[in-house]
N, C-alpha and C. Protein backbone atom coordinates (compact mmCIF):
# COMPACT_ATOMS: atom_id res chain seq x y z
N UNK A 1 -6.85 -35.40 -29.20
CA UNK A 1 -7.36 -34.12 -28.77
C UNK A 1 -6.29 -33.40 -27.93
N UNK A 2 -6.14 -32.10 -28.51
CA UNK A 2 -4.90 -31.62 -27.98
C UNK A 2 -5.45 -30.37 -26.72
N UNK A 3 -4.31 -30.07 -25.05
CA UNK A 3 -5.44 -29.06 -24.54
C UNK A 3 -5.03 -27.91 -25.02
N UNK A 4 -5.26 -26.64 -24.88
CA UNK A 4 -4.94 -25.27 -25.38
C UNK A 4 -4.01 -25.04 -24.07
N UNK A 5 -3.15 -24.37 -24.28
CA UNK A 5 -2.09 -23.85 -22.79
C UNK A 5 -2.47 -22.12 -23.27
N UNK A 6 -2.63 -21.88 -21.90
CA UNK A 6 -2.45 -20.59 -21.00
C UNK A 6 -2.07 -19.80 -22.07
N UNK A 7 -2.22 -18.35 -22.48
CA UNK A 7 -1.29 -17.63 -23.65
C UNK A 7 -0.71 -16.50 -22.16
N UNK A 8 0.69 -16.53 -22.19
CA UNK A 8 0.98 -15.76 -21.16
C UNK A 8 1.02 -14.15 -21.41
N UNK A 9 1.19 -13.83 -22.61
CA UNK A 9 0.65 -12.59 -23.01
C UNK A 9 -0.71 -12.12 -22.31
N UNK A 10 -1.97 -13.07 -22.33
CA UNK A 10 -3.07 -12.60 -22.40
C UNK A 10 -2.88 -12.13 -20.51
N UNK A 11 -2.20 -12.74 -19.77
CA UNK A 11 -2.21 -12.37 -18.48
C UNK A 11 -1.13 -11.57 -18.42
N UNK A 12 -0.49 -11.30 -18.61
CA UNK A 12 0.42 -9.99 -18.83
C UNK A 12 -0.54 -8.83 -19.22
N UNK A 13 -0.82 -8.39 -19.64
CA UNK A 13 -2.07 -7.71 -20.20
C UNK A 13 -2.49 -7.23 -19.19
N UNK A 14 -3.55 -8.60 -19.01
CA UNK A 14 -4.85 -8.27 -18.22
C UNK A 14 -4.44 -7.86 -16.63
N UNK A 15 -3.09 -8.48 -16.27
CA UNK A 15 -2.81 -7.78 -14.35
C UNK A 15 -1.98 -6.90 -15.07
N UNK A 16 -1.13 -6.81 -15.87
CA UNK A 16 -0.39 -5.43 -16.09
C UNK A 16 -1.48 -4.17 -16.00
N UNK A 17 -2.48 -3.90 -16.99
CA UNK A 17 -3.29 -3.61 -16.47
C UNK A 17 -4.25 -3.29 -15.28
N UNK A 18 -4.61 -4.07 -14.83
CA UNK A 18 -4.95 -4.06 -12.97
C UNK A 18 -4.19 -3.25 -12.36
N UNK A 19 -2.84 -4.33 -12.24
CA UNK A 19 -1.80 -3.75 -11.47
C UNK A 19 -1.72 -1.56 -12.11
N UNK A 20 -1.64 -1.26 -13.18
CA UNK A 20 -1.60 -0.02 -13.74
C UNK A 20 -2.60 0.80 -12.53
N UNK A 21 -3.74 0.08 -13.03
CA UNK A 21 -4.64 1.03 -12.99
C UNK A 21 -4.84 1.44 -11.15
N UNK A 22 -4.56 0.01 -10.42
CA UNK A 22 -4.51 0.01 -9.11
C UNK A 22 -3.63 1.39 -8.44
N UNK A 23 -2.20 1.29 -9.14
CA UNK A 23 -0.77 2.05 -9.49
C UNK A 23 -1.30 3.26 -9.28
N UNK A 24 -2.46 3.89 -10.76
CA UNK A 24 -2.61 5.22 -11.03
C UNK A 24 -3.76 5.85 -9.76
N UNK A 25 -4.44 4.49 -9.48
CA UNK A 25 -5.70 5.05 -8.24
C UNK A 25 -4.64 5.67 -6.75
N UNK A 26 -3.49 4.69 -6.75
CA UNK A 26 -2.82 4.68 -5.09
C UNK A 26 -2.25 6.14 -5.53
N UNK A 27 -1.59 6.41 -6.29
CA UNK A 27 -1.40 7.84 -7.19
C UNK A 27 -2.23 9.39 -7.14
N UNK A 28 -3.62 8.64 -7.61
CA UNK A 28 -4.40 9.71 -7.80
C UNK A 28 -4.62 10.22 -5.82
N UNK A 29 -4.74 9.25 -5.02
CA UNK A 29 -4.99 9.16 -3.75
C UNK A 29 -4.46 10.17 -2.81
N UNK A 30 -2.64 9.81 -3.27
CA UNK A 30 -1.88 10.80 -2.69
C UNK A 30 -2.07 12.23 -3.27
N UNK A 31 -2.53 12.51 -4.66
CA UNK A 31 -2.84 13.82 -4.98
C UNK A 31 -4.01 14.41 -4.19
N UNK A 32 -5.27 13.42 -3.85
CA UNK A 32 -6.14 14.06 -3.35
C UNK A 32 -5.93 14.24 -1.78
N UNK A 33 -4.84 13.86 -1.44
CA UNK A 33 -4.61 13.78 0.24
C UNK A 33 -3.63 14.92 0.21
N UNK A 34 -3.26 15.57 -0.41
CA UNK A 34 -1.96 16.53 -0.62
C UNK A 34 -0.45 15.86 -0.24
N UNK A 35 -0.68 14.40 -0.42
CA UNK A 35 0.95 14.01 0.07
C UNK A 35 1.45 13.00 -1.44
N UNK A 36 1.42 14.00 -2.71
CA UNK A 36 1.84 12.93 -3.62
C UNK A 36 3.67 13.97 -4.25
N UNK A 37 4.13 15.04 -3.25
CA UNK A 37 5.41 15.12 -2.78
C UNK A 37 6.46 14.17 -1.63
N UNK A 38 5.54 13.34 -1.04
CA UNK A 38 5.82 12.55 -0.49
C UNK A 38 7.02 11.32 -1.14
N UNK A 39 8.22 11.18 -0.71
CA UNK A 39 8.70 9.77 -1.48
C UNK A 39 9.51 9.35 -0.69
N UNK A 40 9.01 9.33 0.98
CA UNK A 40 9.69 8.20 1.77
C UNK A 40 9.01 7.23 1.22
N UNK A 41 9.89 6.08 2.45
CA UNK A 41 10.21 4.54 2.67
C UNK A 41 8.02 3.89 2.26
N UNK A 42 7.54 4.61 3.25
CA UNK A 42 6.17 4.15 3.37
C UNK A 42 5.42 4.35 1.56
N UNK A 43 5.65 5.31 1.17
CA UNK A 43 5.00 5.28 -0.29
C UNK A 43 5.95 5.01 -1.28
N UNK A 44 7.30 4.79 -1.65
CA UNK A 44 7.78 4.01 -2.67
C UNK A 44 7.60 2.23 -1.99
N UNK A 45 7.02 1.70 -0.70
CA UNK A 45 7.12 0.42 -0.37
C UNK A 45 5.60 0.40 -0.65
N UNK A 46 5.05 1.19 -0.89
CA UNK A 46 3.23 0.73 -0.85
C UNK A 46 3.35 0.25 -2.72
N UNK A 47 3.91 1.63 -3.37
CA UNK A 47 4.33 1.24 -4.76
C UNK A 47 5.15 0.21 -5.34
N UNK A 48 5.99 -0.51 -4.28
CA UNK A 48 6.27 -1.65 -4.80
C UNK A 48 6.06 -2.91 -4.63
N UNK A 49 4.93 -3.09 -3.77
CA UNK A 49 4.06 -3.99 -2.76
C UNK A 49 2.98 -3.77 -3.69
N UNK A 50 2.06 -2.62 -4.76
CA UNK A 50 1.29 -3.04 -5.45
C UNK A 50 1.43 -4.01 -6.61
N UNK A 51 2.75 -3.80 -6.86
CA UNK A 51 3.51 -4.43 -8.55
C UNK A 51 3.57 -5.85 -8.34
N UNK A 52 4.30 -5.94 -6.65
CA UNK A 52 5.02 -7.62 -6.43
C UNK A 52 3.38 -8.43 -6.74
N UNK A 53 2.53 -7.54 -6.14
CA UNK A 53 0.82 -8.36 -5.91
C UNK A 53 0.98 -9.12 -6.84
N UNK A 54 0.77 -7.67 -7.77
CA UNK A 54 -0.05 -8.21 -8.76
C UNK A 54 0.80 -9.00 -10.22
N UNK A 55 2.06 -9.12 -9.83
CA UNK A 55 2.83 -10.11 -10.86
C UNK A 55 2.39 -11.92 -10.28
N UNK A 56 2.82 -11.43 -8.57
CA UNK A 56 2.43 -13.00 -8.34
C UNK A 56 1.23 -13.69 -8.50
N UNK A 57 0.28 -12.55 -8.29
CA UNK A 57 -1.25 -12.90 -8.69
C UNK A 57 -1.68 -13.22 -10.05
N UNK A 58 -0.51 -12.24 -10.91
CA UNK A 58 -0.89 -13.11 -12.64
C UNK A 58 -0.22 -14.43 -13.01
N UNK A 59 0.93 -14.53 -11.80
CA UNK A 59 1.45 -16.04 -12.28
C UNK A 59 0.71 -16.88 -11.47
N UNK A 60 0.02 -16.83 -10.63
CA UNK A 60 -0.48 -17.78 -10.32
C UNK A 60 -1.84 -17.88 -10.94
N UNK A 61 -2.88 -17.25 -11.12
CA UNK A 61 -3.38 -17.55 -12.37
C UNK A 61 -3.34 -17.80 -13.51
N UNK A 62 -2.33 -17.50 -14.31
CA UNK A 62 -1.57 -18.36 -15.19
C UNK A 62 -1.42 -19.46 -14.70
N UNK A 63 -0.72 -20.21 -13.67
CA UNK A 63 -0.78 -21.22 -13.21
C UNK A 63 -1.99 -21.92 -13.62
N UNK A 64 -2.82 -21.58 -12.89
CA UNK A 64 -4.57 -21.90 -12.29
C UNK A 64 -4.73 -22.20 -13.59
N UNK A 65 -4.89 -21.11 -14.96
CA UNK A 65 -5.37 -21.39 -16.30
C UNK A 65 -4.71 -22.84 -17.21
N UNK A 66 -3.57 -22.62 -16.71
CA UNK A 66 -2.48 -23.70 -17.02
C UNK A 66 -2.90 -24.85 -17.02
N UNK A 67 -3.73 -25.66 -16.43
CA UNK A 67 -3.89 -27.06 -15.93
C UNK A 67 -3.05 -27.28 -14.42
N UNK A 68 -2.76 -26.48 -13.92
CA UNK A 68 -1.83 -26.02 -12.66
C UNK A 68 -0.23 -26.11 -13.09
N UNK A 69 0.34 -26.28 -14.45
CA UNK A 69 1.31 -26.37 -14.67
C UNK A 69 2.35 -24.76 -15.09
N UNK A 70 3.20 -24.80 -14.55
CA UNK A 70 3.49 -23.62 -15.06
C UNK A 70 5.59 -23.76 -14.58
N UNK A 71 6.09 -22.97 -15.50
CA UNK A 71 7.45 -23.43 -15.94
C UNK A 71 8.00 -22.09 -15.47
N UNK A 72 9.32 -21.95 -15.29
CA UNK A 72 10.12 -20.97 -15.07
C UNK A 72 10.12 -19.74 -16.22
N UNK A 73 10.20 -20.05 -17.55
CA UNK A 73 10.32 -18.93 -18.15
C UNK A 73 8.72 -18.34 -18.45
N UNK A 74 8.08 -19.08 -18.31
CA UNK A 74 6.37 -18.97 -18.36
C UNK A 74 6.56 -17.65 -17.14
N UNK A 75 6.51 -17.86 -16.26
CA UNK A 75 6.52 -17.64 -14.80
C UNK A 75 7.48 -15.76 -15.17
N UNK A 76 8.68 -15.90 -15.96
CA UNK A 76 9.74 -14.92 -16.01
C UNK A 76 8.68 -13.92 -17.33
N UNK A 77 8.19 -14.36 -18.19
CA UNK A 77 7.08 -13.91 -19.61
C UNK A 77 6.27 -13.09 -18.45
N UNK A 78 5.72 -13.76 -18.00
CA UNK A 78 4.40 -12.82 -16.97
C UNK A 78 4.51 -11.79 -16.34
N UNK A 79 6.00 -12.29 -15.35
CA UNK A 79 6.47 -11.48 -14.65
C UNK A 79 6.60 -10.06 -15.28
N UNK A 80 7.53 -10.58 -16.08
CA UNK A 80 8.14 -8.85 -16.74
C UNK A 80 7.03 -8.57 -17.65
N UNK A 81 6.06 -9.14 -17.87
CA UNK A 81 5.04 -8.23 -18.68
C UNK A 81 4.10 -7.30 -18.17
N UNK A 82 3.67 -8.02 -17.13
CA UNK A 82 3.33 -7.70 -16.17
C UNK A 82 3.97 -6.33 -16.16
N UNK A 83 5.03 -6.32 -15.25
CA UNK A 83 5.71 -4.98 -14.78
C UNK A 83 5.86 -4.30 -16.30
N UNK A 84 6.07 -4.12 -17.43
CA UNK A 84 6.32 -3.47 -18.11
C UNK A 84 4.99 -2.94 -18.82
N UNK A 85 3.54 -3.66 -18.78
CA UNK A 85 2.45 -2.89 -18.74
C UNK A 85 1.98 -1.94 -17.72
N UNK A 86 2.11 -2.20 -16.27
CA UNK A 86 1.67 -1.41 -16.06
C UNK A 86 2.96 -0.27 -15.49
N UNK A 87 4.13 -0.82 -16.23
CA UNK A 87 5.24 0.65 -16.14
C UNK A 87 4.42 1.37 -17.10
N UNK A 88 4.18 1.20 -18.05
CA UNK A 88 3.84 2.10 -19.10
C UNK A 88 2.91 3.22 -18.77
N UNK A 89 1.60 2.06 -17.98
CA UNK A 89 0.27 2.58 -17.54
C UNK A 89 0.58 3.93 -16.75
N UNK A 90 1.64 3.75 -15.83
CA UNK A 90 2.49 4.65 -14.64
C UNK A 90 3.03 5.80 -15.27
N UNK A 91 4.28 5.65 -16.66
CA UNK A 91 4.51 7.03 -16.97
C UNK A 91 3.53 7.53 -17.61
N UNK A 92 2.57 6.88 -18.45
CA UNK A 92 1.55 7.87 -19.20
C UNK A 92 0.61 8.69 -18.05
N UNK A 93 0.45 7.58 -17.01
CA UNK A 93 -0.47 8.41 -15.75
C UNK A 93 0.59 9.95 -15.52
N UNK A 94 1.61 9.40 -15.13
CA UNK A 94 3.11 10.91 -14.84
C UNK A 94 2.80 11.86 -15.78
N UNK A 95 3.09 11.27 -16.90
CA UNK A 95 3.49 12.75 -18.01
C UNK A 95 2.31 13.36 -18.16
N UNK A 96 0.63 12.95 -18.01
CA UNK A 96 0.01 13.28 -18.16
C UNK A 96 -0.96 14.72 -16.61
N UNK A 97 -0.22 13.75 -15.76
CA UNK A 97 0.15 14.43 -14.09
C UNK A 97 0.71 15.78 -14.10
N UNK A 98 1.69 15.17 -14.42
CA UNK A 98 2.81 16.51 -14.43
C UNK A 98 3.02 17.76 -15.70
N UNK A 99 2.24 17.18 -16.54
CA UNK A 99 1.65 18.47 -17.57
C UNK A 99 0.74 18.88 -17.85
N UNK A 100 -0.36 18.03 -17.42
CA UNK A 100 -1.76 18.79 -17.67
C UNK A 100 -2.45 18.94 -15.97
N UNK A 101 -2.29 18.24 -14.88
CA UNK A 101 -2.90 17.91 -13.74
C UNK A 101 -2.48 19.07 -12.79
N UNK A 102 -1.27 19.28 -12.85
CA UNK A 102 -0.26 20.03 -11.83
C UNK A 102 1.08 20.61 -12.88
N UNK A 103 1.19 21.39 -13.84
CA UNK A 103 2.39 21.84 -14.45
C UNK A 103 3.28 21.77 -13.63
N UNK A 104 3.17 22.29 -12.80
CA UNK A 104 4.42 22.78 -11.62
C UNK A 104 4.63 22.10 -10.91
N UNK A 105 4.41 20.69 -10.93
CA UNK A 105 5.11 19.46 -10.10
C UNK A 105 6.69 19.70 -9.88
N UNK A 106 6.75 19.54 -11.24
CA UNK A 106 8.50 19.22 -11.43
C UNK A 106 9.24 20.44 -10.90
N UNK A 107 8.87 21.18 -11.37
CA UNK A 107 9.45 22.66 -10.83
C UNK A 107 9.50 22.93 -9.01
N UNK A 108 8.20 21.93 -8.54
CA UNK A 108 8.09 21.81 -6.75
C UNK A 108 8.80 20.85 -6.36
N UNK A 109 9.43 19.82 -6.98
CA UNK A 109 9.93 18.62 -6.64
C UNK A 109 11.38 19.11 -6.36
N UNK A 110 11.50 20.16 -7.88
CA UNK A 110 12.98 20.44 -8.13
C UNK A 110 13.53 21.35 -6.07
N UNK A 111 12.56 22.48 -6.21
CA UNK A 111 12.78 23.11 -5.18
C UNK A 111 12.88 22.44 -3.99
N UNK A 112 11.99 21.60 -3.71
CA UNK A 112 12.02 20.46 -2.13
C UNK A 112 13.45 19.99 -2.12
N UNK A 113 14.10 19.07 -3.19
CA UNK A 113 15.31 18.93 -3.23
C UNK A 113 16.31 19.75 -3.49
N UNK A 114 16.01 20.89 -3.63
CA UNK A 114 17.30 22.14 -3.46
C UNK A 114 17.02 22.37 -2.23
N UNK A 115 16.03 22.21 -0.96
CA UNK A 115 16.09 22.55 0.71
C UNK A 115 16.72 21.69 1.04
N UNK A 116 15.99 20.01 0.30
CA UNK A 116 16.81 19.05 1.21
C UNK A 116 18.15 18.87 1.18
N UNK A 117 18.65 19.29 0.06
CA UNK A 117 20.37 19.58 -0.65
C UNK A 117 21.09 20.55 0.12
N UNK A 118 20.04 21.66 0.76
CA UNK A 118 21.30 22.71 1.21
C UNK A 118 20.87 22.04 2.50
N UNK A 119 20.08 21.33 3.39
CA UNK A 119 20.10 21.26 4.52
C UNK A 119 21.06 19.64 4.85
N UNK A 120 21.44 19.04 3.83
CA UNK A 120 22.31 17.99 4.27
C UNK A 120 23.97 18.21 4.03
N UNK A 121 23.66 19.23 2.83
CA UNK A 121 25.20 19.57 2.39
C UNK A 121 25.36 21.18 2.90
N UNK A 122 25.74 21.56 4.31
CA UNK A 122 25.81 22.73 4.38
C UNK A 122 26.86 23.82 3.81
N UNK A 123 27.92 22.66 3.38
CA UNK A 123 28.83 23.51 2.92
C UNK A 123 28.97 24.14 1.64
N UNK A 124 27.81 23.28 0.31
CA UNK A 124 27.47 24.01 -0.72
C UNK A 124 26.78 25.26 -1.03
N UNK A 125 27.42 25.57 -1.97
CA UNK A 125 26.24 27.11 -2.52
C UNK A 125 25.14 27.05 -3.15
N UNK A 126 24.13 28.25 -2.71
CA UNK A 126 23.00 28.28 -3.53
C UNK A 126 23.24 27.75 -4.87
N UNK A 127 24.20 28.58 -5.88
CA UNK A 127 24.65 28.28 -7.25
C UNK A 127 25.36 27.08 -7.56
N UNK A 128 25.91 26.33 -6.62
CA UNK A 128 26.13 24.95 -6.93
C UNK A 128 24.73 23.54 -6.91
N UNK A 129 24.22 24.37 -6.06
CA UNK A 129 23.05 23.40 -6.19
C UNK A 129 22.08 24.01 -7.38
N UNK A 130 21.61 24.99 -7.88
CA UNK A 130 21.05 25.28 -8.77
C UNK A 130 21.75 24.57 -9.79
N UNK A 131 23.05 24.93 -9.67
CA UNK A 131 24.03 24.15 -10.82
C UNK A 131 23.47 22.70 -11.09
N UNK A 132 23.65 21.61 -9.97
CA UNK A 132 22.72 20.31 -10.39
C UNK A 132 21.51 20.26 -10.57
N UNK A 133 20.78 20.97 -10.30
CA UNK A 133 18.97 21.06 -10.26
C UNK A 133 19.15 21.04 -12.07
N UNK A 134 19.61 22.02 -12.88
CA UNK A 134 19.86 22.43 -14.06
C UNK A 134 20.37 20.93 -14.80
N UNK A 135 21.09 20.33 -14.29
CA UNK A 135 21.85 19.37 -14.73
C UNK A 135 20.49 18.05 -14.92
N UNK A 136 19.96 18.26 -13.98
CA UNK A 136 18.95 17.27 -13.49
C UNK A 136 17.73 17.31 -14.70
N UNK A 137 17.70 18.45 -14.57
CA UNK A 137 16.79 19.01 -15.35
C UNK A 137 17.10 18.75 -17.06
N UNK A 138 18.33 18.44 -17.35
CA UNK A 138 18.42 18.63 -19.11
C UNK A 138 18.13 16.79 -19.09
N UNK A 139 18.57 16.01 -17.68
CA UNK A 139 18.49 14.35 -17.62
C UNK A 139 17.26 14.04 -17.66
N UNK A 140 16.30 14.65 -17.20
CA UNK A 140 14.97 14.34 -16.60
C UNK A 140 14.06 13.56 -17.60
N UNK A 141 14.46 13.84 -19.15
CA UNK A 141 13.81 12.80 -19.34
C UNK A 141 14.15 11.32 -19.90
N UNK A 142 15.40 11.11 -18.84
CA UNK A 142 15.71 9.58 -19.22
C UNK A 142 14.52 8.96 -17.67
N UNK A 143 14.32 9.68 -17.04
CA UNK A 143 13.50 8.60 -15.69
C UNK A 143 12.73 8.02 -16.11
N UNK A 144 11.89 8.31 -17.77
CA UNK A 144 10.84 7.17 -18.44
C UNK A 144 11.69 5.90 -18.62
N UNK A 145 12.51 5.77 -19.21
CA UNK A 145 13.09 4.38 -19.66
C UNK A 145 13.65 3.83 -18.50
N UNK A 146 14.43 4.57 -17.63
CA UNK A 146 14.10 4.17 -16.33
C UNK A 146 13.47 3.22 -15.48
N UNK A 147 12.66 4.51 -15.36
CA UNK A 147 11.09 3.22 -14.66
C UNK A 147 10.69 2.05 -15.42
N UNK A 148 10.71 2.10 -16.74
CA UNK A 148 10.50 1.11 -17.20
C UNK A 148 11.41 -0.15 -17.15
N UNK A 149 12.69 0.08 -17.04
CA UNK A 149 13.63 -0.98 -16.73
C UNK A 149 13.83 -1.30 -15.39
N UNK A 150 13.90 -0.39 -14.54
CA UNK A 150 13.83 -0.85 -13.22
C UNK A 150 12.75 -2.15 -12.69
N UNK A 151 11.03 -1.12 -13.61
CA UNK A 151 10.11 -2.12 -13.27
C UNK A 151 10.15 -4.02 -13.85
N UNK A 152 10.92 -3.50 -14.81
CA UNK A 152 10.99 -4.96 -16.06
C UNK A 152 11.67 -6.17 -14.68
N UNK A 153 12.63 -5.15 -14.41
CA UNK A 153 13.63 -6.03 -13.13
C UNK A 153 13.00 -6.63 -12.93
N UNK A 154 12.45 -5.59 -11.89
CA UNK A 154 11.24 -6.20 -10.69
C UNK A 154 10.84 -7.43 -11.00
N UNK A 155 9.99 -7.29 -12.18
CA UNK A 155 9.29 -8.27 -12.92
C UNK A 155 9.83 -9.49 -13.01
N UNK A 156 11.18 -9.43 -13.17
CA UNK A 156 11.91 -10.58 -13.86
C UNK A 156 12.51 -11.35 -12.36
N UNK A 157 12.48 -10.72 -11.23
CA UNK A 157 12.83 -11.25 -10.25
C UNK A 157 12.22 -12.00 -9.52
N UNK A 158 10.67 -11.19 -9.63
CA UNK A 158 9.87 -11.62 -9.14
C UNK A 158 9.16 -12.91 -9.50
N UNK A 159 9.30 -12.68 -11.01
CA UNK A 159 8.95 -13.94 -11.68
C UNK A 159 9.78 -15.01 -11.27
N UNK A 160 11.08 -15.05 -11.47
CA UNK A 160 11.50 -15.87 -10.76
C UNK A 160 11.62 -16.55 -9.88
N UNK A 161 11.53 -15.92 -8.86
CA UNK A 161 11.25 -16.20 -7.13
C UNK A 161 9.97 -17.04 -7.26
N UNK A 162 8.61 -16.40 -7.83
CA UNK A 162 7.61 -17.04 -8.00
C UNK A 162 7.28 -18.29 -8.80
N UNK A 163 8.36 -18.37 -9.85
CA UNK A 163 8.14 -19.43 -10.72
C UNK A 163 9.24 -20.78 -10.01
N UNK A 164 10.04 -20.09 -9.20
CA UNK A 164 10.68 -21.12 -8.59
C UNK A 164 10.15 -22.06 -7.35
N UNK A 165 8.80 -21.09 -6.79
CA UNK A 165 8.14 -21.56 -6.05
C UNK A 165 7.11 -22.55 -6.40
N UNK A 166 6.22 -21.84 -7.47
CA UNK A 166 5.34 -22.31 -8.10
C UNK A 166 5.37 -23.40 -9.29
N UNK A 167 6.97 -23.59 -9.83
CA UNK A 167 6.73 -24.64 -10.61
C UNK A 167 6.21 -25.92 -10.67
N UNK A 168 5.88 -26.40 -11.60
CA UNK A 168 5.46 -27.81 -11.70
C UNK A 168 5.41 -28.42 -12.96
N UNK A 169 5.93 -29.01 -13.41
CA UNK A 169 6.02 -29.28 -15.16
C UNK A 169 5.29 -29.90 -15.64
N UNK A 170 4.81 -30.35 -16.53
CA UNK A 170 4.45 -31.33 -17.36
C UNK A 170 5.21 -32.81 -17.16
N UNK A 171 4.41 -33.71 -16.79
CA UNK A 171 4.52 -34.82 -17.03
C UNK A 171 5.09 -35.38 -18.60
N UNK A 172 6.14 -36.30 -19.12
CA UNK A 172 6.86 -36.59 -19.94
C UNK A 172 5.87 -37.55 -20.87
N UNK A 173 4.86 -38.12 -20.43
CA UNK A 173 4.17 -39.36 -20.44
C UNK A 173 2.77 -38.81 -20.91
């Protein structure tokens, strides 16, 4: 009689998910508080304090489902699935934000950083900074694949760290 092991997909999924949807609520939050222009230290660390959760929370249930056994690349599978579901969950929440929710996000984001641009660089011109805003603007939509690789990182680091903590193998016997 053989036991069934853990499918690490199925928990990739299911906290990628979570983790998403958690993502799009802390999201929707700052829209309803008027601070989702906000992108200090305190809200990109709340956003990356939801992800770390909830990767370690799917490897360790993976674990838990496991028979308590669980392996490094097991641990690295979760991780980055994890982060790369609910990256996904994140830009579809964005593109869907920023074109149907608020059009004029991007266009307010652009302007905040043309104040904060002329107020750190005093010696530039209006037209040099428009000049990069423009520049920014033809790049803007590589930040999807982006986020998505950045988050995969995450994932893969985290998994690590966690699977290095959490391992325990299978007995040979």
């Amino acid at each position: 009689m053989e036991n069934s092991q853990a499918d690490t997909g199925k928990f990739s999924l299911n906290y990628g998910l979570i983790v998403g949807a958690v993502g799009i609520a802390f999201g929707f939050m700052l829209y309803t508080m008027d601070m989702h222009y906000e992108r200090g230290l305190a809200v990109q660390g709340t956003q990356t304090l939801i992800l770390v959760v909830g990767i370690v929370l799917g490897i360790f249930q993976f674990k838990k489902a496991n028979f308590n056994f669980l392996t490094i690349s097991e641990a690295l599978k979760v991780g980055a699935g994890v982060a790369l579901i609910a990256g996904i969950l994140g830009i579809l929440y964005f593109y869907v934000f920023s074109n149907y929710v608020e059009p004029e996000y991007m266009d307010n984001m652009y302007e905040i950083g043309k104040q904060q641009a002329l107020e750190s660089n005093p010696k530039l011109t209006e037209e040099q900074i428009d000049q990069g805003i423009e520049m920014q603007k033809s790049f803007a939509w590589m930040s999807y694949p982006l986020i998505l690789i950045i988050n995969i990182v995450i994932g893969l680091i985290v998994g690590l760290i966690t699977g290095l903590v959490l391992k325990k193998d299978k007995p040979a016997y």
